[in-house]
Protein backbone atom coordinates (compact mmCIF):
# COMPACT_ATOMS: atom_id res chain seq x y z
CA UNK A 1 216.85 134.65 108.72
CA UNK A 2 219.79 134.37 110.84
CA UNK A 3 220.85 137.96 111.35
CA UNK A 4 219.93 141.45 111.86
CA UNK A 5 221.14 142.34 108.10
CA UNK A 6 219.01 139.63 106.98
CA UNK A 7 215.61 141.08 108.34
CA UNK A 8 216.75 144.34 107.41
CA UNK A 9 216.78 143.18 103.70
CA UNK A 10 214.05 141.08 104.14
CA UNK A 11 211.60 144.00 105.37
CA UNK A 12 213.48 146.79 102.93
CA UNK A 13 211.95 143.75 99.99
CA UNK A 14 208.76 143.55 101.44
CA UNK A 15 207.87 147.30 101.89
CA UNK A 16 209.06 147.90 98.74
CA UNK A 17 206.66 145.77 97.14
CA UNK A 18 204.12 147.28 99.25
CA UNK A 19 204.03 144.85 102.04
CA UNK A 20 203.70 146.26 105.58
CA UNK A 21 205.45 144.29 107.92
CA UNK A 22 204.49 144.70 111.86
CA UNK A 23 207.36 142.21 113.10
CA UNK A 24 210.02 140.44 111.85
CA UNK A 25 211.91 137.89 113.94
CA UNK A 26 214.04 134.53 112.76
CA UNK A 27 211.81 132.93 110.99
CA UNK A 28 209.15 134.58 111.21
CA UNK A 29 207.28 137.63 109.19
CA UNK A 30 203.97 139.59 110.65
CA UNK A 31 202.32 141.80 108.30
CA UNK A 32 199.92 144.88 109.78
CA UNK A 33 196.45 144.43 109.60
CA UNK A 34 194.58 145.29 106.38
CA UNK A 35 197.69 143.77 104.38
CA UNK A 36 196.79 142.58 101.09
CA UNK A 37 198.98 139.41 101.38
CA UNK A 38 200.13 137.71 97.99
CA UNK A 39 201.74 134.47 98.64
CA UNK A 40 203.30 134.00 95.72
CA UNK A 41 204.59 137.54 95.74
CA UNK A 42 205.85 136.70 99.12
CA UNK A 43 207.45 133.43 97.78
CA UNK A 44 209.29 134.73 95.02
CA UNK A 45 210.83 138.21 97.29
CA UNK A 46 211.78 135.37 99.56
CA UNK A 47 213.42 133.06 97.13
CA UNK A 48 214.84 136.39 95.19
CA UNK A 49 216.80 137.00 98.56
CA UNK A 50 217.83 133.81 99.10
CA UNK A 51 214.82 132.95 102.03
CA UNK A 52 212.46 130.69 101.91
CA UNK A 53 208.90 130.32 102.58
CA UNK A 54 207.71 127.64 105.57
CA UNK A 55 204.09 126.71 105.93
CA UNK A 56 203.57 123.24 106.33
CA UNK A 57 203.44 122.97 110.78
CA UNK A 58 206.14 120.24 110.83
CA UNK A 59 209.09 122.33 109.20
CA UNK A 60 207.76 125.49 111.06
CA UNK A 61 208.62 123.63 113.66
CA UNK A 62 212.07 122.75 112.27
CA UNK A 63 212.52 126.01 111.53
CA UNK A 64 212.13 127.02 115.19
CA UNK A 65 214.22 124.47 116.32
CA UNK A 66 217.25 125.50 114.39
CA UNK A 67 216.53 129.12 114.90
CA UNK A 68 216.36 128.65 118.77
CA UNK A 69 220.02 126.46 118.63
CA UNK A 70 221.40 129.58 116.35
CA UNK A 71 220.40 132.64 118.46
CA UNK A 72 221.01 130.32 121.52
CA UNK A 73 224.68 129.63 120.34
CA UNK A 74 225.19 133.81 119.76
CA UNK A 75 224.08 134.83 122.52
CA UNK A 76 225.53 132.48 124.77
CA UNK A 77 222.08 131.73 125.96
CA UNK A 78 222.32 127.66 126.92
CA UNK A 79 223.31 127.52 130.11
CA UNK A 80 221.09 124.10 130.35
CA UNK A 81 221.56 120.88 128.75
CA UNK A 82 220.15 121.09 124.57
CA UNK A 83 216.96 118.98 125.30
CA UNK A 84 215.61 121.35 128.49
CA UNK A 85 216.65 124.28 126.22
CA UNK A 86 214.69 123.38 123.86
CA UNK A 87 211.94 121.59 125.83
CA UNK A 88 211.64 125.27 127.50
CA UNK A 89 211.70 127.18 124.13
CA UNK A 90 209.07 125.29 122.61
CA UNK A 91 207.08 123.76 125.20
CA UNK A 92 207.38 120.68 123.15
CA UNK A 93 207.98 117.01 124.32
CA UNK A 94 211.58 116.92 123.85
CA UNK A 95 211.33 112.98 122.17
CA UNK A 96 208.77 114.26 119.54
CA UNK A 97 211.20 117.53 118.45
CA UNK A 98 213.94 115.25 118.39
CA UNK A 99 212.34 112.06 116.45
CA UNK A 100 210.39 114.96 114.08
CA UNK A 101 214.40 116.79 112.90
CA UNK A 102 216.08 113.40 112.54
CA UNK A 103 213.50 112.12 110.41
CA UNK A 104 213.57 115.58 108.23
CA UNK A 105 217.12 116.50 108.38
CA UNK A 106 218.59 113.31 108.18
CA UNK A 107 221.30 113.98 111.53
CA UNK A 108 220.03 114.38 115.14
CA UNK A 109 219.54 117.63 117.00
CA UNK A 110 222.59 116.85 119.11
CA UNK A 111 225.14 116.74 115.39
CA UNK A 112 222.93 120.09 114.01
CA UNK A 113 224.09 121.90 117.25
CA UNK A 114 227.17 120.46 116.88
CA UNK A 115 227.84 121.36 112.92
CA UNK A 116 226.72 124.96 114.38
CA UNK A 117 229.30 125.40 117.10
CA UNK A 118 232.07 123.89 114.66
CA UNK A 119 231.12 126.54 112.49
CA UNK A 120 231.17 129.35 115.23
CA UNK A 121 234.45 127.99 116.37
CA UNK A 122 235.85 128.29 112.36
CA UNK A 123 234.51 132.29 112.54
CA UNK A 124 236.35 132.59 116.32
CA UNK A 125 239.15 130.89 114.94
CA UNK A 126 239.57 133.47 112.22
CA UNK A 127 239.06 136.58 113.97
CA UNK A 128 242.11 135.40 116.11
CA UNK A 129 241.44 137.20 119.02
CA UNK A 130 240.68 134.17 121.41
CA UNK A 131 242.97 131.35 122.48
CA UNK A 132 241.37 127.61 121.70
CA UNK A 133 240.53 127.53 125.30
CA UNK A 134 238.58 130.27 125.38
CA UNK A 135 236.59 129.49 121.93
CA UNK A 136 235.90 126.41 123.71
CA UNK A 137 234.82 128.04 126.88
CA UNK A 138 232.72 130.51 124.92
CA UNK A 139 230.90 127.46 122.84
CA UNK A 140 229.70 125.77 126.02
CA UNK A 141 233.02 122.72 126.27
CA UNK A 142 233.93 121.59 129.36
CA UNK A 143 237.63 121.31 127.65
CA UNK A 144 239.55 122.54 125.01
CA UNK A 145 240.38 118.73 124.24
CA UNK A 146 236.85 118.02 123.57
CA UNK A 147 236.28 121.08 120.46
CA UNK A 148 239.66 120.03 119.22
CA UNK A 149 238.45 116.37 118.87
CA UNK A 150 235.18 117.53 117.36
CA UNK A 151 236.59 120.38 115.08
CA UNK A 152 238.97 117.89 113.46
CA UNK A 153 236.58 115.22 113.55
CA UNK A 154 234.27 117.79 111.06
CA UNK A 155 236.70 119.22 109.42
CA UNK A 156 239.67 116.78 108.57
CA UNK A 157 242.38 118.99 110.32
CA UNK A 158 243.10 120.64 113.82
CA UNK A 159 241.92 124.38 114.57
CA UNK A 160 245.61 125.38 114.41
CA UNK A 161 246.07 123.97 110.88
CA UNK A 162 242.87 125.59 110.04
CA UNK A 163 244.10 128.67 111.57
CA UNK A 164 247.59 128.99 109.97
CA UNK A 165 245.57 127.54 106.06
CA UNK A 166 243.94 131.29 105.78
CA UNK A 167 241.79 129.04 103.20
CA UNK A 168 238.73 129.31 105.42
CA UNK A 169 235.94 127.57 103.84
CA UNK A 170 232.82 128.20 106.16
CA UNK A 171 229.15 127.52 105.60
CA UNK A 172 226.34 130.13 106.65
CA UNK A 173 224.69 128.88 110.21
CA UNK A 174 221.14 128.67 108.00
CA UNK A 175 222.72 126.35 105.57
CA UNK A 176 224.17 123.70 108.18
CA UNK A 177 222.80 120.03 107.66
């Protein structure tokens, strides 16, 4: 779950098939005591919606890791290098978090964040309210020069071709690899 409309649905679901949730948050789902929980229930209201259900401890952990990098990117929330954020988030050593997501997700830490900032820069991009510099500024870059570089590296062409295309092909932050 990577937005408030997503836990919205998620929770309408789950009460509706007589679930009680006490908290939802990214990621995670706490039902109120007494709660006759059916996991498979669970699973397929999950899958249904497009979710998906995380139990094994490594990929929670996964899970918390991209979640962290995703609400850390909206809310402008890393004012520290990636590995103290995290490191600070987690209370995790910040070599085991990163050797544990390469070895899952195939790409470091470092090129998830970066896949997620390319993809906030594409939705900044199109609301066309901000110059380059200050999408940059806004994502954390020390210089404009530096998103450019990466935004064309990712997608093949430069933000203002991208801009001017109007064929905006983005990918949902939960679905970045």
């Amino acid at each position: 779950m990577v937005c408030d409309r997503c836990k919205s649905v998620l929770k309408s679901e789950l009460e509706r098939n007589g679930f009680y949730v006490a908290h939802i948050e990214l990621g995670e789902v706490r039902f109120k005591e007494g709660s006759d929980i059916e996991m498979s229930k669970i699973r397929e209201i999950l899958t249904t919606n497009g979710f998906e259900l995380v139990i094994d401890q490594k990929e929670q952990l996964i899970a918390q890791i991209k979640n962290h990098l995703i609400v850390g990117l909206q809310d402008q929330d890393l004012n520290q290098n990636l590995s103290e954020y995290l490191v600070d988030k987690l209370n995790k050593d910040y070599s085991v978090l990163s050797k544990l997501f390469s070895a899952h997700e195939g790409i470091t830490i470092e090129k998830y964040f970066i896949g997620l900032k390319i993809e906030k820069a594409k939705e900044l991009v199109q609301m066309g309210d901000r110059t380059f510099s200050e999408i940059a500024y806004q994502l954390g870059y020390t210089s404009s020069s530096h998103l450019a570089r990466q935004f064309k590296s990712a997608t093949g062409m430069s933000m203002g071709v991208y801009q001017k295309a109007r064929e905006w092909n983005r990918k949902p932050l939960d679905q970045i690899v």
